[in-house]
Structures are given as C-alpha cells and as structure tokens.
Protein backbone atom coordinates (compact mmCIF):
# COMPACT_ATOMS: atom_id res chain seq x y z
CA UNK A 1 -58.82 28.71 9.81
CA UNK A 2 -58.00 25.63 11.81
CA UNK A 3 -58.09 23.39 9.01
CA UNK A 4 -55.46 25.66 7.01
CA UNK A 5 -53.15 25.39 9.87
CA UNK A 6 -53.11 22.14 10.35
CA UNK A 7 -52.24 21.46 6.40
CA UNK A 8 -49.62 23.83 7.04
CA UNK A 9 -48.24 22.68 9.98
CA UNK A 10 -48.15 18.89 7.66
CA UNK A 11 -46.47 20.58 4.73
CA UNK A 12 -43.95 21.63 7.72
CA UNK A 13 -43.75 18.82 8.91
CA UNK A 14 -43.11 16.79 5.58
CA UNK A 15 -40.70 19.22 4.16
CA UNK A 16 -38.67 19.27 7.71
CA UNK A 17 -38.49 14.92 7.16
CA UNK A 18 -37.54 15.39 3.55
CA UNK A 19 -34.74 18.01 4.15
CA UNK A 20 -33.30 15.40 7.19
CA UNK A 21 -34.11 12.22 5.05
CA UNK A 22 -32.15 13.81 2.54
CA UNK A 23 -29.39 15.17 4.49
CA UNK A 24 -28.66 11.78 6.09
CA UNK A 25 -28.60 10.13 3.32
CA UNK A 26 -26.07 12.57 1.19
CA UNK A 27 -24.01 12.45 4.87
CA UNK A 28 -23.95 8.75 4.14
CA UNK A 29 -23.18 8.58 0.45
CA UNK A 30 -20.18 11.45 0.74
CA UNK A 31 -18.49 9.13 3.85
CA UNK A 32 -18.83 6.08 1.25
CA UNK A 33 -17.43 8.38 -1.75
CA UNK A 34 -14.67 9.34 0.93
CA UNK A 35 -13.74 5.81 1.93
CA UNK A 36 -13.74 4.80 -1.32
CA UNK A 37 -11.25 7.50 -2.17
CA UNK A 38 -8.82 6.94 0.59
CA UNK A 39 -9.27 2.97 -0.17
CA UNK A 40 -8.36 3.09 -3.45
CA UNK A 41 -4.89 5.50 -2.66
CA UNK A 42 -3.77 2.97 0.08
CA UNK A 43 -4.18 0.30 -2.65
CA UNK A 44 -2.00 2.66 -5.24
CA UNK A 45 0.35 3.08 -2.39
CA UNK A 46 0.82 -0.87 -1.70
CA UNK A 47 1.18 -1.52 -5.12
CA UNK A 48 4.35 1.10 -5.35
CA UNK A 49 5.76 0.61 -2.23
CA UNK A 50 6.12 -3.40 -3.05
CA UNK A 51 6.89 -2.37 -6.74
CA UNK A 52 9.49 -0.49 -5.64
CA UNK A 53 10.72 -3.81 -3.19
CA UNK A 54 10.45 -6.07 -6.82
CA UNK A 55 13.00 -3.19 -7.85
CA UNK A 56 15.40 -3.23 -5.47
CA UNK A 57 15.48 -6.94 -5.66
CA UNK A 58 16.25 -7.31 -8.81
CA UNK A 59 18.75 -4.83 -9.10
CA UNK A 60 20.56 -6.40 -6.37
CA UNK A 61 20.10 -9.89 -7.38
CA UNK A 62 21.59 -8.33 -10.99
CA UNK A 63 24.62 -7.10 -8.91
CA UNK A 64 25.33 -10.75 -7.86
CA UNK A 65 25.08 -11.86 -11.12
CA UNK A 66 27.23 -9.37 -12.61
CA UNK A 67 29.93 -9.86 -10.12
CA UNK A 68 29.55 -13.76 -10.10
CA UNK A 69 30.31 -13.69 -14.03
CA UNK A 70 32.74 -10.79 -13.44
CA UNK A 71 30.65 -8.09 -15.47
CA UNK A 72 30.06 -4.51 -14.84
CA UNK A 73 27.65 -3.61 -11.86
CA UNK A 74 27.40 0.18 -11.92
CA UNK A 75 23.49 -0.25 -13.81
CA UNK A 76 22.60 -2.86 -11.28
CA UNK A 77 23.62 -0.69 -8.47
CA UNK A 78 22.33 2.64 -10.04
CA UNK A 79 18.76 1.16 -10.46
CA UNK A 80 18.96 -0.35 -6.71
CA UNK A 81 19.76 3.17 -5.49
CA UNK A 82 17.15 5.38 -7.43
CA UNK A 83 14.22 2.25 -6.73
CA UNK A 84 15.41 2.38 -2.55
CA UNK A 85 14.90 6.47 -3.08
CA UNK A 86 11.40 5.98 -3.96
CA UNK A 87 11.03 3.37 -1.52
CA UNK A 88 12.07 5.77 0.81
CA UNK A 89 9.48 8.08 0.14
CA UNK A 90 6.74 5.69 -0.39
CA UNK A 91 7.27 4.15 3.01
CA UNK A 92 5.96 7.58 4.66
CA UNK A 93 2.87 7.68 2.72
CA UNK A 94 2.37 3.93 3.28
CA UNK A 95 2.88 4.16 7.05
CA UNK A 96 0.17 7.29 6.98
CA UNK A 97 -2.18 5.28 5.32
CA UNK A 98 -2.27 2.02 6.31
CA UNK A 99 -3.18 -0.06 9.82
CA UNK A 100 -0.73 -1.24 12.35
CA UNK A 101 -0.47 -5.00 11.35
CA UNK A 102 0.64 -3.21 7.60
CA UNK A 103 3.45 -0.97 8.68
CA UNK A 104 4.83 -3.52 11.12
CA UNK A 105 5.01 -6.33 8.11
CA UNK A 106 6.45 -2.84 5.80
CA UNK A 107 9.22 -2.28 8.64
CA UNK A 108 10.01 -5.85 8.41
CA UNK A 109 10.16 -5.45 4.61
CA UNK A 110 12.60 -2.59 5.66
CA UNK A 111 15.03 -4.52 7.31
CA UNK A 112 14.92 -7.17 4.77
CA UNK A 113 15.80 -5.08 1.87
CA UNK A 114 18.18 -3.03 3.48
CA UNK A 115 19.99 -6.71 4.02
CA UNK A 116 19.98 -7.05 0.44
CA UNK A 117 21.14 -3.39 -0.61
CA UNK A 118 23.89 -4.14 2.37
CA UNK A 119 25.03 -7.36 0.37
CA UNK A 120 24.51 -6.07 -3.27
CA UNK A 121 26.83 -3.29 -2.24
CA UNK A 122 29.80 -5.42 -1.16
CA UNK A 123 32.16 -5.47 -4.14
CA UNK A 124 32.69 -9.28 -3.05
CA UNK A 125 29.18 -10.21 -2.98
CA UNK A 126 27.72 -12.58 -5.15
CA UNK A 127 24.50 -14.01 -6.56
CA UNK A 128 25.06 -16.88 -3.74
CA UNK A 129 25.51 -14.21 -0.82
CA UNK A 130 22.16 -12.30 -1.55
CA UNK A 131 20.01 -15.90 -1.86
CA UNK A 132 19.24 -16.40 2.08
CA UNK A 133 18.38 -13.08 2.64
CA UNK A 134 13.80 -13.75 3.50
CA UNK A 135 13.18 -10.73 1.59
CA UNK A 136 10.31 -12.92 0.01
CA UNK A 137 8.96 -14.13 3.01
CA UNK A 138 8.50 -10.07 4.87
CA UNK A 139 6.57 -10.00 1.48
CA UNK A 140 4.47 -12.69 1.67
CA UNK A 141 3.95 -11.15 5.34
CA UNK A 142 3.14 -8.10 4.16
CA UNK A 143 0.89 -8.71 1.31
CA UNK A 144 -1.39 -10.65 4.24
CA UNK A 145 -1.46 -7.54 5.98
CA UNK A 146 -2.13 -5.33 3.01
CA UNK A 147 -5.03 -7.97 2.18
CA UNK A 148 -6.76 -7.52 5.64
CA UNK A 149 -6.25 -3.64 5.87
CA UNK A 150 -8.15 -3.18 2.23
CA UNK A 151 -10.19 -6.15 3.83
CA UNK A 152 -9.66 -8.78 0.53
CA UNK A 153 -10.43 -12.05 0.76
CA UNK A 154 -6.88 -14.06 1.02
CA UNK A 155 -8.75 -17.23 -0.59
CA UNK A 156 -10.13 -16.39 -3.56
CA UNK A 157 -12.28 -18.58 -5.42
CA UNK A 158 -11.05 -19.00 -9.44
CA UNK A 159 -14.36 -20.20 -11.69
C-alpha cells in the first residue's frame, strides 16, 4: 500500500511540474507574440506618420514651384491639407505608441512642418522661401529615435 502511494504521490508530482513547466512557458511565448504585435504597429505607425511628413513636403515644396513659375497652386495646397489631416491623426497614435526620445523628435517634426504649411500657404511664397525651413534635419532626428525605440541597429552592415 505504501509503495502505491508513493508512485502516486510521483505521478502528482510530475504532472503538477508539467502543468507549471508548461504554463510558464506559454506565459512566455504569448508576452513574445504580444511584443511582437505591438512592435510591428509602432513600426506601421512610423512609417505613416513620416509618409505623411514626405507628403506634406512635397506638396508644399510644389506650391513654391507653382507660384515661382506663376502656375496654379490649388492641387499643391489641396494635397498639403488632406496629407497634414492624416498627419494629424497619426501623431496621436504615434505619441501612444512610441518612447519619449520618439515623440519629442515627432513634436519637433511638428513644428517643422507646420513652418512649411505656414510658408506654402503665403500666396507670396516661393520655392526659395520654403528651402531653409530644417524640416529634413527633425527627420533625420526622428528616424534616430524611431531606430532606438524599435531598437535597430543605426549602422548597418551592407554584404
């Protein structure tokens, strides 16, 4: 009778470490799978957000252009608007998801581009007026921020 409970009390015993082994280790894979999810949306959100920037500067740098050669702006300046509405939007979603060091180089991003929608919107404004505006350079800022928050290598090795 002894010897039955003490197999039993093993089987216990091994199916108890085999439920917790098991446990722990689907605990562990679901916060990966979970990680992974919210890793790969702040990446989609980056990648609109400064799509949306690309946008806006473009349009606006079209705006200068049209006006420097004395051509109709109204396209330039419709694109500008309905690419700063989604940036708009974007922005909330990127400050939700992303570290401190990101949405401080994304409000700096901010203020550059709403210098540039400022200038593109000035019927005297030219291709020349929107140049010094360092909408590039908040970018460049940003995308070094973007790179450590999704921890990416900034020096990556081409073979």
């Amino acid at each position: 009778m002894a010897t039955q409970i003490f197999s039993l009390v093993g089987v216990l015993i091994g199916a108890l470490a085999s439920y917790f082994a098991t446990a722990v280790a689907e605990r562990a894979k679901f916060r990966r799978e979970m990680a992974t999810r919210w890793d790969e949306r702040e990446l989609d959100t980056y990648i609109e957000y400064v799509t949306c920037i690309k946008e806006i500067q473009r349009a606006g740098v079209d705006a200068g252009r049209a006006r420097a050669q004395g051509t109709d702006v109204s396209d330039a300046l419709k694109k500008m608007e309905e690419s700063e509405n989604r940036r708009s939007i974007l922005f909330e979603t990127f400050v939700l998801l992303s570290n401190d060091k990101a949405a401080t180089a994304a409000h700096a991003v901010n203020q550059r581009t709403w210098e540039l929608l400022e200038m593109a919107r000035i019927p005297s404004s030219g291709i020349a007026e929107l140049r010094p505006i360092p909408l590039v350079q908040a970018l460049n800022a940003l995308h070094e921020a973007a790179r450590s928050d999704l921890t990416i290598s900034s020096s990556i090795t081409v073979r």
